[in-house]
PDB file of N, CA and C in Angstrom:
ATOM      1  N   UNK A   1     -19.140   1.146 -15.765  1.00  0.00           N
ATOM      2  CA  UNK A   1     -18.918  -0.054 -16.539  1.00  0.00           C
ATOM      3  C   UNK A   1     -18.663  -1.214 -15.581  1.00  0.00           C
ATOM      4  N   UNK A   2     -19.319  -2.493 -15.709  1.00  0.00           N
ATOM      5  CA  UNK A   2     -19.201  -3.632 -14.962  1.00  0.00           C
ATOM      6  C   UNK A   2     -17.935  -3.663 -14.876  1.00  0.00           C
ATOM      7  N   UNK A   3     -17.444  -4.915 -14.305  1.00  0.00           N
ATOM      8  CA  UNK A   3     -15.905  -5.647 -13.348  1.00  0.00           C
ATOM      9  C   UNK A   3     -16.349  -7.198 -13.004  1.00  0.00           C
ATOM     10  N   UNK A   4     -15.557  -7.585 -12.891  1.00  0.00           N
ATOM     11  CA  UNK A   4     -15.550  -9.189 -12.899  1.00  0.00           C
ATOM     12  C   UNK A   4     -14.639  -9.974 -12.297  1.00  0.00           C
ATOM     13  N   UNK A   5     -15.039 -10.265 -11.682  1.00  0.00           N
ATOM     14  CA  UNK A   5     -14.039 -11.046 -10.497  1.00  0.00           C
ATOM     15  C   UNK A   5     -13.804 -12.626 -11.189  1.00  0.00           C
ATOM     16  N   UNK A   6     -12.769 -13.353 -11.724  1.00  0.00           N
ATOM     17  CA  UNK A   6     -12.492 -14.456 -12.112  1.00  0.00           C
ATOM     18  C   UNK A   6     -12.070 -15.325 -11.465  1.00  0.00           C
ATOM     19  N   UNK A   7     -12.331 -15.947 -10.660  1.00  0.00           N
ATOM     20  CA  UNK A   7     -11.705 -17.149  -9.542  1.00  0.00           C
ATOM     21  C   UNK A   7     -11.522 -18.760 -10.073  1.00  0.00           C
ATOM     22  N   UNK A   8     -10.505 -19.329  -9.628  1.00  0.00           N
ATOM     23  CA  UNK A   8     -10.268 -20.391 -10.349  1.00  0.00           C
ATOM     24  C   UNK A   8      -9.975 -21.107  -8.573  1.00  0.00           C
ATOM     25  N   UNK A   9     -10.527 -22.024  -8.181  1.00  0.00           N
ATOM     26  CA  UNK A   9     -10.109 -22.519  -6.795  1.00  0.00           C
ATOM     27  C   UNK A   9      -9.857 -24.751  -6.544  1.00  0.00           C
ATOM     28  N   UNK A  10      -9.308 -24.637  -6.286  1.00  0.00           N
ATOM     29  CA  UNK A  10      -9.017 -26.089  -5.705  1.00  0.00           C
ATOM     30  C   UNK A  10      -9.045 -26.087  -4.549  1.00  0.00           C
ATOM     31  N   UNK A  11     -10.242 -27.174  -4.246  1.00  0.00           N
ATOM     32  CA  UNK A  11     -10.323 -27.434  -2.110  1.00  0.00           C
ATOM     33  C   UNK A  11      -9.313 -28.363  -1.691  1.00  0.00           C
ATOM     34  N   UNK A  12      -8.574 -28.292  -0.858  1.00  0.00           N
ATOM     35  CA  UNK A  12      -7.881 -29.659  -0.671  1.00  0.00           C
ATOM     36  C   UNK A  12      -8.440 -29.703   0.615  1.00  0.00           C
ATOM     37  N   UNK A  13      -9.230 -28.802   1.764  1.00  0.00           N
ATOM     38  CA  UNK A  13      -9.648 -29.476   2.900  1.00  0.00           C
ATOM     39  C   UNK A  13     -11.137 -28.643   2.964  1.00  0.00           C
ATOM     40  N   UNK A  14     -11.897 -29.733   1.905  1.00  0.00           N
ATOM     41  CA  UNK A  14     -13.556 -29.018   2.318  1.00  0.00           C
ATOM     42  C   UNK A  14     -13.990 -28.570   3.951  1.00  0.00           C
ATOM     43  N   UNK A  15     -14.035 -29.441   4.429  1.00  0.00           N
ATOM     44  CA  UNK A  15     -14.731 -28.936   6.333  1.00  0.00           C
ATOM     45  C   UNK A  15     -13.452 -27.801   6.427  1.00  0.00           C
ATOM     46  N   UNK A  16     -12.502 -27.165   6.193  1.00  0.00           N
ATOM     47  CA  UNK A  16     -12.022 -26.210   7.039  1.00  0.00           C
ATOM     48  C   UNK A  16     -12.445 -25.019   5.834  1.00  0.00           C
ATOM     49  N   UNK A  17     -12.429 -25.208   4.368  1.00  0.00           N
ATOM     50  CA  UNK A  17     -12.840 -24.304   3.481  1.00  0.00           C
ATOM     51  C   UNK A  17     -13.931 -23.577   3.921  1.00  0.00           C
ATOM     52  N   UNK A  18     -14.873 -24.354   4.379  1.00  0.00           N
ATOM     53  CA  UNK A  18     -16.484 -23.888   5.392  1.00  0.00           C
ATOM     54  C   UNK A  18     -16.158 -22.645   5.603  1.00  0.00           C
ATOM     55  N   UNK A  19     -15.269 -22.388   6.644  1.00  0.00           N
ATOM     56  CA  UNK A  19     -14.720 -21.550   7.418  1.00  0.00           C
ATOM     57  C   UNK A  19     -14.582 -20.139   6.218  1.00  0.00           C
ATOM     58  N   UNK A  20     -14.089 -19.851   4.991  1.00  0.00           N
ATOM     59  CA  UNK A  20     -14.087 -18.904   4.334  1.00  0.00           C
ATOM     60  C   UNK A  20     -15.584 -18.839   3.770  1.00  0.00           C
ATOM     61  N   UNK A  21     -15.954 -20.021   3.118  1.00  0.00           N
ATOM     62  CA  UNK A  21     -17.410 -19.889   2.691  1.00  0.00           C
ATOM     63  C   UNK A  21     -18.636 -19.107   3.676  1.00  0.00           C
ATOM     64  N   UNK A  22     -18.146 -19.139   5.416  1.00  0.00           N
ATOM     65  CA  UNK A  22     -19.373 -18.584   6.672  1.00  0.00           C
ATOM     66  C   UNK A  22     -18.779 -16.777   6.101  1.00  0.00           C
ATOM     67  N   UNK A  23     -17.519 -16.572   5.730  1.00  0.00           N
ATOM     68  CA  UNK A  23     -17.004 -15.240   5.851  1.00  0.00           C
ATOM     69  C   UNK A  23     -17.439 -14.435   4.450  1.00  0.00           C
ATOM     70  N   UNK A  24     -16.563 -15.143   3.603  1.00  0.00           N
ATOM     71  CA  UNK A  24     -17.037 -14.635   2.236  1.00  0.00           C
ATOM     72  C   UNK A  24     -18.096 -13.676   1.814  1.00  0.00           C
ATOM     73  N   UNK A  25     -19.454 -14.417   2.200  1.00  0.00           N
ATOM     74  CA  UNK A  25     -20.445 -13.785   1.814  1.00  0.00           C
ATOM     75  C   UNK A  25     -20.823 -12.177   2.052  1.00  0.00           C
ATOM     76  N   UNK A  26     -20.378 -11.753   3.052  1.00  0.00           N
ATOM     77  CA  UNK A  26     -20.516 -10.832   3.783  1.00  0.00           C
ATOM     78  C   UNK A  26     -19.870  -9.491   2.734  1.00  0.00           C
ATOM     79  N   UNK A  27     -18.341  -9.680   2.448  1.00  0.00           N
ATOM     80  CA  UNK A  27     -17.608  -9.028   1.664  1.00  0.00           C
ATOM     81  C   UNK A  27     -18.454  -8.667   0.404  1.00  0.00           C
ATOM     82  N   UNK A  28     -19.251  -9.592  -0.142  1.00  0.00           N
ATOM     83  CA  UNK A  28     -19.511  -9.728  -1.755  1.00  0.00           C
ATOM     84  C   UNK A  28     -21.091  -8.660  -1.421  1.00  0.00           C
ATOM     85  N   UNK A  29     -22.029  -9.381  -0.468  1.00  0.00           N
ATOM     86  CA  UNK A  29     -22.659  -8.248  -0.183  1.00  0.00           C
ATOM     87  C   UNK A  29     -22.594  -6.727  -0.232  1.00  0.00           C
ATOM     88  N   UNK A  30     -21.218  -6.601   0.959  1.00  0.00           N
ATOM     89  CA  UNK A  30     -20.536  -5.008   0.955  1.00  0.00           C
ATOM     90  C   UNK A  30     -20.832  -4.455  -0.319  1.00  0.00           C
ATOM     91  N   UNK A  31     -20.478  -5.231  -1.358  1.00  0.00           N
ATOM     92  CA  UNK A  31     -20.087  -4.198  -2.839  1.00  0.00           C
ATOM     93  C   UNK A  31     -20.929  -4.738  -3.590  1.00  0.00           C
ATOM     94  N   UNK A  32     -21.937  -5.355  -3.337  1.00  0.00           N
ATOM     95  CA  UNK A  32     -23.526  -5.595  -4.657  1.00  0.00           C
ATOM     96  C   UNK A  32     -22.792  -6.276  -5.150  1.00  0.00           C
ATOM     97  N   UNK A  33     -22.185  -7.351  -4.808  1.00  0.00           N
ATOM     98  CA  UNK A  33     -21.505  -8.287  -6.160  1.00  0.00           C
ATOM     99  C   UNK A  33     -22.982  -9.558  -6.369  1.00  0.00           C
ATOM    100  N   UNK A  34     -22.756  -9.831  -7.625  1.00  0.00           N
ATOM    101  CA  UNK A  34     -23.532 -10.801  -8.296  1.00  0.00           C
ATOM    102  C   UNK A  34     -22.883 -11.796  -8.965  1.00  0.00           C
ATOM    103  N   UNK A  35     -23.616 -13.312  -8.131  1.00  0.00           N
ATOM    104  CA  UNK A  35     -22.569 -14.354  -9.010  1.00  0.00           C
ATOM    105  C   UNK A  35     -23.528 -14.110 -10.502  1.00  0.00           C
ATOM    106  N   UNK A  36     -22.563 -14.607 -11.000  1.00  0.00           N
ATOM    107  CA  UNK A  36     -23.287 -15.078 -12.462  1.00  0.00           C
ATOM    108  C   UNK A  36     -22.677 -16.559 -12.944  1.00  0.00           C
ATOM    109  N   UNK A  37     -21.874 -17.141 -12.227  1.00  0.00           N
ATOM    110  CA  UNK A  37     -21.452 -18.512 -12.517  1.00  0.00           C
ATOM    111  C   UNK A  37     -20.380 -19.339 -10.592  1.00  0.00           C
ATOM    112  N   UNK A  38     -21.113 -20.361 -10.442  1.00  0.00           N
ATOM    113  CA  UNK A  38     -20.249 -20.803  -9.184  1.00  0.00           C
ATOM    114  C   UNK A  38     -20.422 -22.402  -9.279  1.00  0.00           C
ATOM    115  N   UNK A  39     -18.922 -22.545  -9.767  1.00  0.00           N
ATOM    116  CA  UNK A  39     -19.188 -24.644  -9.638  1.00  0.00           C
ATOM    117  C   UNK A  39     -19.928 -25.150 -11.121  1.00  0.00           C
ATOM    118  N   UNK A  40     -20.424 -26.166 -10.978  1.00  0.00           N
ATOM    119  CA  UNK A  40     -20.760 -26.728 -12.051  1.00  0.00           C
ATOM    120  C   UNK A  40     -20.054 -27.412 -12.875  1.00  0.00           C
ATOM    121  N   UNK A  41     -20.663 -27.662 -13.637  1.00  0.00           N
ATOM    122  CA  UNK A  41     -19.906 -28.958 -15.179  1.00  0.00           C
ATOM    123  C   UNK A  41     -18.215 -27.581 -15.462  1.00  0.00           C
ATOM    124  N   UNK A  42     -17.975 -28.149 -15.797  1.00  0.00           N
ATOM    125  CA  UNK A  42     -16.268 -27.071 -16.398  1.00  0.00           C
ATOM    126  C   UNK A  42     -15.338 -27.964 -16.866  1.00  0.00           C
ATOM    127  N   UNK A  43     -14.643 -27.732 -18.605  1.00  0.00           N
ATOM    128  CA  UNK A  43     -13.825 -28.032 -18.883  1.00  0.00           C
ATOM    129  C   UNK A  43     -12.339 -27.513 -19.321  1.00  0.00           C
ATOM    130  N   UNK A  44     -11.442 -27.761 -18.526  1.00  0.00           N
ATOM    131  CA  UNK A  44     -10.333 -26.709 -18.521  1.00  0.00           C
ATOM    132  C   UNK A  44      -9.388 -27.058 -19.737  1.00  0.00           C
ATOM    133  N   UNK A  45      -9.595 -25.962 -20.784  1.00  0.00           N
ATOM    134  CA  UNK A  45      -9.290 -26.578 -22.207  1.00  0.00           C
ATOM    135  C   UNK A  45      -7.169 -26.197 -22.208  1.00  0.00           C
ATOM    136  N   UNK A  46      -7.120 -25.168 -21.911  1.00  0.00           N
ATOM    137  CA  UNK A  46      -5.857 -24.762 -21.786  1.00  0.00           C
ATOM    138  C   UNK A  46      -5.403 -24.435 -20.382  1.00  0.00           C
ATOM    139  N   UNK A  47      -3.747 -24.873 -19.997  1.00  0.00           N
ATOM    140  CA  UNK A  47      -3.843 -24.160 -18.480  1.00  0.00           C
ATOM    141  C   UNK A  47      -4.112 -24.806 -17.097  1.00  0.00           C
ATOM    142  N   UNK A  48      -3.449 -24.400 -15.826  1.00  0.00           N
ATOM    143  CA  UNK A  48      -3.707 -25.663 -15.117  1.00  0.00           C
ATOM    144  C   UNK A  48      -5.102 -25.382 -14.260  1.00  0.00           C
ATOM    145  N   UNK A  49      -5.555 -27.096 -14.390  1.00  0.00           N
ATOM    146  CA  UNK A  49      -7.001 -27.327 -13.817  1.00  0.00           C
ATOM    147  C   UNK A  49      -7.228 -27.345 -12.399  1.00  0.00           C
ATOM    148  N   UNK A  50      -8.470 -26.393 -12.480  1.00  0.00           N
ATOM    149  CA  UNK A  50      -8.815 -26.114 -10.674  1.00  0.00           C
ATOM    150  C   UNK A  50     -10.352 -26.474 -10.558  1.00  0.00           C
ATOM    151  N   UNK A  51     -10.403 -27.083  -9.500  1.00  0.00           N
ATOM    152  CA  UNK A  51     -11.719 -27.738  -9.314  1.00  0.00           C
ATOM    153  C   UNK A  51     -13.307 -26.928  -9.201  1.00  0.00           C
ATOM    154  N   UNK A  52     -12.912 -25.746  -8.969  1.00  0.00           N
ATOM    155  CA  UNK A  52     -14.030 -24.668  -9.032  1.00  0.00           C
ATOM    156  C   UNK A  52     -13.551 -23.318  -9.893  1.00  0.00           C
ATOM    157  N   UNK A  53     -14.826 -22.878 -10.255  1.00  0.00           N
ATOM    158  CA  UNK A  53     -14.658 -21.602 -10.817  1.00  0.00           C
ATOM    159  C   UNK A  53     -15.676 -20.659 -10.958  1.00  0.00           C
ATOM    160  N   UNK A  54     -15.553 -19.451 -10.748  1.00  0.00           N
ATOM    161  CA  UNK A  54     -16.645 -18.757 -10.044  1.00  0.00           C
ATOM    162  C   UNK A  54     -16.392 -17.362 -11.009  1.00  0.00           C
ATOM    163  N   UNK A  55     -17.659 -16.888 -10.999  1.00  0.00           N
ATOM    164  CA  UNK A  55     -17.862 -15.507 -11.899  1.00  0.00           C
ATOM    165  C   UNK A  55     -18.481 -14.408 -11.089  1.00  0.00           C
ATOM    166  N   UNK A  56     -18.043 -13.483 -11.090  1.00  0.00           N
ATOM    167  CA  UNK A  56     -18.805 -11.933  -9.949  1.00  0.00           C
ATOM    168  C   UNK A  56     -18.729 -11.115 -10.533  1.00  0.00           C
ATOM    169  N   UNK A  57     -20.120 -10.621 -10.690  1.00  0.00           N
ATOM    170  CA  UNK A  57     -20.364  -9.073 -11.309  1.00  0.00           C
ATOM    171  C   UNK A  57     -20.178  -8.152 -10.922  1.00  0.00           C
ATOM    172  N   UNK A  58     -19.361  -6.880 -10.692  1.00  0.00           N
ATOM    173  CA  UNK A  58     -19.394  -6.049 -10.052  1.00  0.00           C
ATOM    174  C   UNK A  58     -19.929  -4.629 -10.634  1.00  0.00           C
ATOM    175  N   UNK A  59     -20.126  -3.759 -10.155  1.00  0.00           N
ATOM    176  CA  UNK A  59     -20.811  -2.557 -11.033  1.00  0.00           C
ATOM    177  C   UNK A  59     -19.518  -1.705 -11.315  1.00  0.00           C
ATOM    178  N   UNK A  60     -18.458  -1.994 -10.895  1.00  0.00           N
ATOM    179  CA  UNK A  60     -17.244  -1.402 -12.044  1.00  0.00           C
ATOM    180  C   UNK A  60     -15.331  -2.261 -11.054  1.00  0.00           C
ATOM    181  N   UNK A  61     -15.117  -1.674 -11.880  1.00  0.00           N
ATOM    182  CA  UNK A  61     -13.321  -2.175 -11.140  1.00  0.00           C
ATOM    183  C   UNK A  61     -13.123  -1.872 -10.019  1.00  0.00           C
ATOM    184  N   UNK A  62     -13.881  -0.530  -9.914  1.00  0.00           N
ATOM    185  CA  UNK A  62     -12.761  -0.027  -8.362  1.00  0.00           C
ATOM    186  C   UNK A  62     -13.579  -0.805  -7.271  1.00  0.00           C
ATOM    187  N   UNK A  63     -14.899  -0.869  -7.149  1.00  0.00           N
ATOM    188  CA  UNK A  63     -15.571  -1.758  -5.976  1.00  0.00           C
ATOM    189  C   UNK A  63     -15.171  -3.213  -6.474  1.00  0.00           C
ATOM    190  N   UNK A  64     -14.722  -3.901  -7.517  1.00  0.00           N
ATOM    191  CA  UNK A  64     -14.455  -5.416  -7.357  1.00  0.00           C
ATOM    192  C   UNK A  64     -13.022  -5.239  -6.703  1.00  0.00           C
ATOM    193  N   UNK A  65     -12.037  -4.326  -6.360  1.00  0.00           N
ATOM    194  CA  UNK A  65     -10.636  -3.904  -5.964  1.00  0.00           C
ATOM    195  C   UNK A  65     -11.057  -3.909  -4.962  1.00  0.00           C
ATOM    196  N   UNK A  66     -11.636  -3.048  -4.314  1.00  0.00           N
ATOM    197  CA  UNK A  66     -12.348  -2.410  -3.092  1.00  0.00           C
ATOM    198  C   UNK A  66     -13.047  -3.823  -2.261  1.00  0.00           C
ATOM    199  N   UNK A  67     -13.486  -4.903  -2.705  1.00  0.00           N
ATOM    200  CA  UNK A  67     -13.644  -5.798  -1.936  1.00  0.00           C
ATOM    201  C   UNK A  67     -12.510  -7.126  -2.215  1.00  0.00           C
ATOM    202  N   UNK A  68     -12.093  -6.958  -2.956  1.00  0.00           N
ATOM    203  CA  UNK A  68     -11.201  -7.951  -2.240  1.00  0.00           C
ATOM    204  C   UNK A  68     -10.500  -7.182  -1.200  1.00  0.00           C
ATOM    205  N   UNK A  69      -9.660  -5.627  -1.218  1.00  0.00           N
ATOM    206  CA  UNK A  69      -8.805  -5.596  -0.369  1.00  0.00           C
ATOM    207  C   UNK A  69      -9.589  -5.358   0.958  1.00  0.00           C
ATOM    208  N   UNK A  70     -11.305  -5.606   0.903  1.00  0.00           N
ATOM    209  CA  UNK A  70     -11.584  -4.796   2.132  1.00  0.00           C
ATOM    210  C   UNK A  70     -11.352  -6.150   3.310  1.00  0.00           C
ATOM    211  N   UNK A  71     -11.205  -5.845   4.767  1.00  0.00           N
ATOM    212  CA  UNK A  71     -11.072  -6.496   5.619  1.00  0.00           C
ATOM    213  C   UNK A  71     -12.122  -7.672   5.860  1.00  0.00           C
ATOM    214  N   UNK A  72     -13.284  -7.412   5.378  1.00  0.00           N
ATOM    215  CA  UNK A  72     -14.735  -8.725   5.283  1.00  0.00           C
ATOM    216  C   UNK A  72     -13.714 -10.097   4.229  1.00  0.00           C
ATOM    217  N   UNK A  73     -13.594  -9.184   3.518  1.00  0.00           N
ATOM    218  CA  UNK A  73     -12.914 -10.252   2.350  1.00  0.00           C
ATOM    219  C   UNK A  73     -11.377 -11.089   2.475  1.00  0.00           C
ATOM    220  N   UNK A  74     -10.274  -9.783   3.422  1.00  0.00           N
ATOM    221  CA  UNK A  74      -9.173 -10.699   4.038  1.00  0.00           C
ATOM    222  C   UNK A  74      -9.056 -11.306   5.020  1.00  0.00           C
ATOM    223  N   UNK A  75     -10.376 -11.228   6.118  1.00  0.00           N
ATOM    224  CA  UNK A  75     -10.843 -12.557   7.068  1.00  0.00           C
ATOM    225  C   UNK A  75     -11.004 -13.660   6.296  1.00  0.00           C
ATOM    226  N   UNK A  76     -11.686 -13.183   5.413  1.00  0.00           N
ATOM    227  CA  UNK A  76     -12.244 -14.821   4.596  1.00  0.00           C
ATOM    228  C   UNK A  76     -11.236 -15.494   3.954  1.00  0.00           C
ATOM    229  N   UNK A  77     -10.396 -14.797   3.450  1.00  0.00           N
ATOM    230  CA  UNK A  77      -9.166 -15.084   2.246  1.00  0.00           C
ATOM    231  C   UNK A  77      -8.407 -15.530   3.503  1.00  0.00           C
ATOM    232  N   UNK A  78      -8.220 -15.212   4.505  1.00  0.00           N
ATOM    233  CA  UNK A  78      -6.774 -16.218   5.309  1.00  0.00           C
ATOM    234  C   UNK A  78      -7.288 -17.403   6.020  1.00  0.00           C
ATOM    235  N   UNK A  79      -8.661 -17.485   6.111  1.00  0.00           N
ATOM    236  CA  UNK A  79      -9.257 -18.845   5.793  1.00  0.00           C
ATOM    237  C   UNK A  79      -9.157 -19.522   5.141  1.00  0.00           C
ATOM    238  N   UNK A  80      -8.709 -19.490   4.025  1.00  0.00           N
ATOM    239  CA  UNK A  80      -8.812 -19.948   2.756  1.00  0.00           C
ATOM    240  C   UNK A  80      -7.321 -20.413   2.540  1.00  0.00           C
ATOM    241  N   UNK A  81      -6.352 -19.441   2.760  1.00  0.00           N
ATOM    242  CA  UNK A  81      -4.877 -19.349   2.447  1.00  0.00           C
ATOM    243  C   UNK A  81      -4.212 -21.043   2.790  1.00  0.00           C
ATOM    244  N   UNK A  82      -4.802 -21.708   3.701  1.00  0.00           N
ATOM    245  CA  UNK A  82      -3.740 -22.766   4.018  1.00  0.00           C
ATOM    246  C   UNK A  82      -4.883 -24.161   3.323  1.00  0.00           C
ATOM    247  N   UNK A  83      -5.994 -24.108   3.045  1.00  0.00           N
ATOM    248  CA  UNK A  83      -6.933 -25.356   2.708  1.00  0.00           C
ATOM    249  C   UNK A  83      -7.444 -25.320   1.624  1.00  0.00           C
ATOM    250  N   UNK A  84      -7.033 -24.172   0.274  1.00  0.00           N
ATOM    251  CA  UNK A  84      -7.314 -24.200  -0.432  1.00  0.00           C
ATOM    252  C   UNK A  84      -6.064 -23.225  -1.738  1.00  0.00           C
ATOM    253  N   UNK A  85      -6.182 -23.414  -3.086  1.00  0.00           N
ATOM    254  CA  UNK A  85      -5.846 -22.658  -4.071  1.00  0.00           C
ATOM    255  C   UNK A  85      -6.079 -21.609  -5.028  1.00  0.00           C
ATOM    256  N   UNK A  86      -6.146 -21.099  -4.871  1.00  0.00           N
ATOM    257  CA  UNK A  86      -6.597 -19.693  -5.772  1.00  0.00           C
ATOM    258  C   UNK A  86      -6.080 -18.871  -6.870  1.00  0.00           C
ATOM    259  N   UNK A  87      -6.171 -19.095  -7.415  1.00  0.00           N
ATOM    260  CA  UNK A  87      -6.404 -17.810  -8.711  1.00  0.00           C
ATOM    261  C   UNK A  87      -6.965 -16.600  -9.053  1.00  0.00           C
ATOM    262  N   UNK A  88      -7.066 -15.787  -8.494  1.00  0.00           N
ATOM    263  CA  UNK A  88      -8.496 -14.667  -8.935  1.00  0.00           C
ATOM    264  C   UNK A  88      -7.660 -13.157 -10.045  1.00  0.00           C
ATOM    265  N   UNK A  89      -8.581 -12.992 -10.534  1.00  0.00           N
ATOM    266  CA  UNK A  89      -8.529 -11.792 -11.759  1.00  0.00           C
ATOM    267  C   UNK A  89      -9.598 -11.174 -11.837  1.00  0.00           C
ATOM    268  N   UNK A  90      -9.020  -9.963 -11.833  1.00  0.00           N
ATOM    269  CA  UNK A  90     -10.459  -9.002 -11.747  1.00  0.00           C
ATOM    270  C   UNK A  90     -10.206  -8.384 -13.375  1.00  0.00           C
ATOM    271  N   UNK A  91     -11.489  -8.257 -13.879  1.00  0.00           N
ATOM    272  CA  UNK A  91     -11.165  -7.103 -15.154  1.00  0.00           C
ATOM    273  C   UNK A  91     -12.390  -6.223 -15.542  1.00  0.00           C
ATOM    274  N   UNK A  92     -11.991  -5.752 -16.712  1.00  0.00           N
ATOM    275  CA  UNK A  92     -13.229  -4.248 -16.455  1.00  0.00           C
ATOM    276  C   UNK A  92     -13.858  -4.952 -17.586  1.00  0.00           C
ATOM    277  N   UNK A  93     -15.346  -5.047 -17.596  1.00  0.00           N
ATOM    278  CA  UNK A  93     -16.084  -5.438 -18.729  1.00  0.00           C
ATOM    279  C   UNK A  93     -15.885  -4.483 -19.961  1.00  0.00           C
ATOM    280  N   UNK A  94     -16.755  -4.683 -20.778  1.00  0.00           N
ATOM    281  CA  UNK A  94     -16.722  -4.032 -22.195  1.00  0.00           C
ATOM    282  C   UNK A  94     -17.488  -3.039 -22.156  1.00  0.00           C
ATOM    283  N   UNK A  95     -17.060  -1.425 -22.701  1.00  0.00           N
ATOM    284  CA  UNK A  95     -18.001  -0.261 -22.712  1.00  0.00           C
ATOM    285  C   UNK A  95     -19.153  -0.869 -23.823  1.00  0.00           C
ATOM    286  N   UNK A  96     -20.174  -0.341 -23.331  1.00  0.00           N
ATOM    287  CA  UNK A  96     -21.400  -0.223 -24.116  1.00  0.00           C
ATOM    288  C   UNK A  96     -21.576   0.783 -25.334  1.00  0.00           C
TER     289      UNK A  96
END
């Protein structure tokens, strides 16, 4: 059953954010993740507002778990830790 990575992010220093964006990719590869939504128009109806928001498919929970905690993904994430905000939620899609 799919998994879904929910990210909610605010840049406060684009040129050093770079720096997770060169890393990132690598992690999401590892585990076949698929965006299905990154950026764009967004209106934050309830709840506090973050300037990006991003959607990842994963082919179940334990590999969307499995890459955030893997090491590709906490290079990228302590890139991230001081120039930007985050939110992320992972959850298990709906059985078929």
């Amino acid at each position: 059953m799919a998994a879904y990575w929910i990210a909610h992010v605010t840049i406060h220093d684009p040129t050093q954010y770079r720096h997770y964006m060169d890393l990132a990719p690598a992690a999401f590869q590892q585990f076949n993740a698929r965006f299905l939504a990154r950026g764009g128009d967004a209106t934050t109806l309830e709840g506090a507002a973050f300037q990006k928001h991003v959607l990842i498919e994963f082919s179940d929970y334990q590999s969307a778990l499995a890459c955030y905690h893997s090491d590709a993904y906490q290079r990228a994430r302590a890139e991230r830790a001081s120039v930007a905000e985050a939110m992320i939620t992972i959850v298990d899609g709906l059985q078929a």
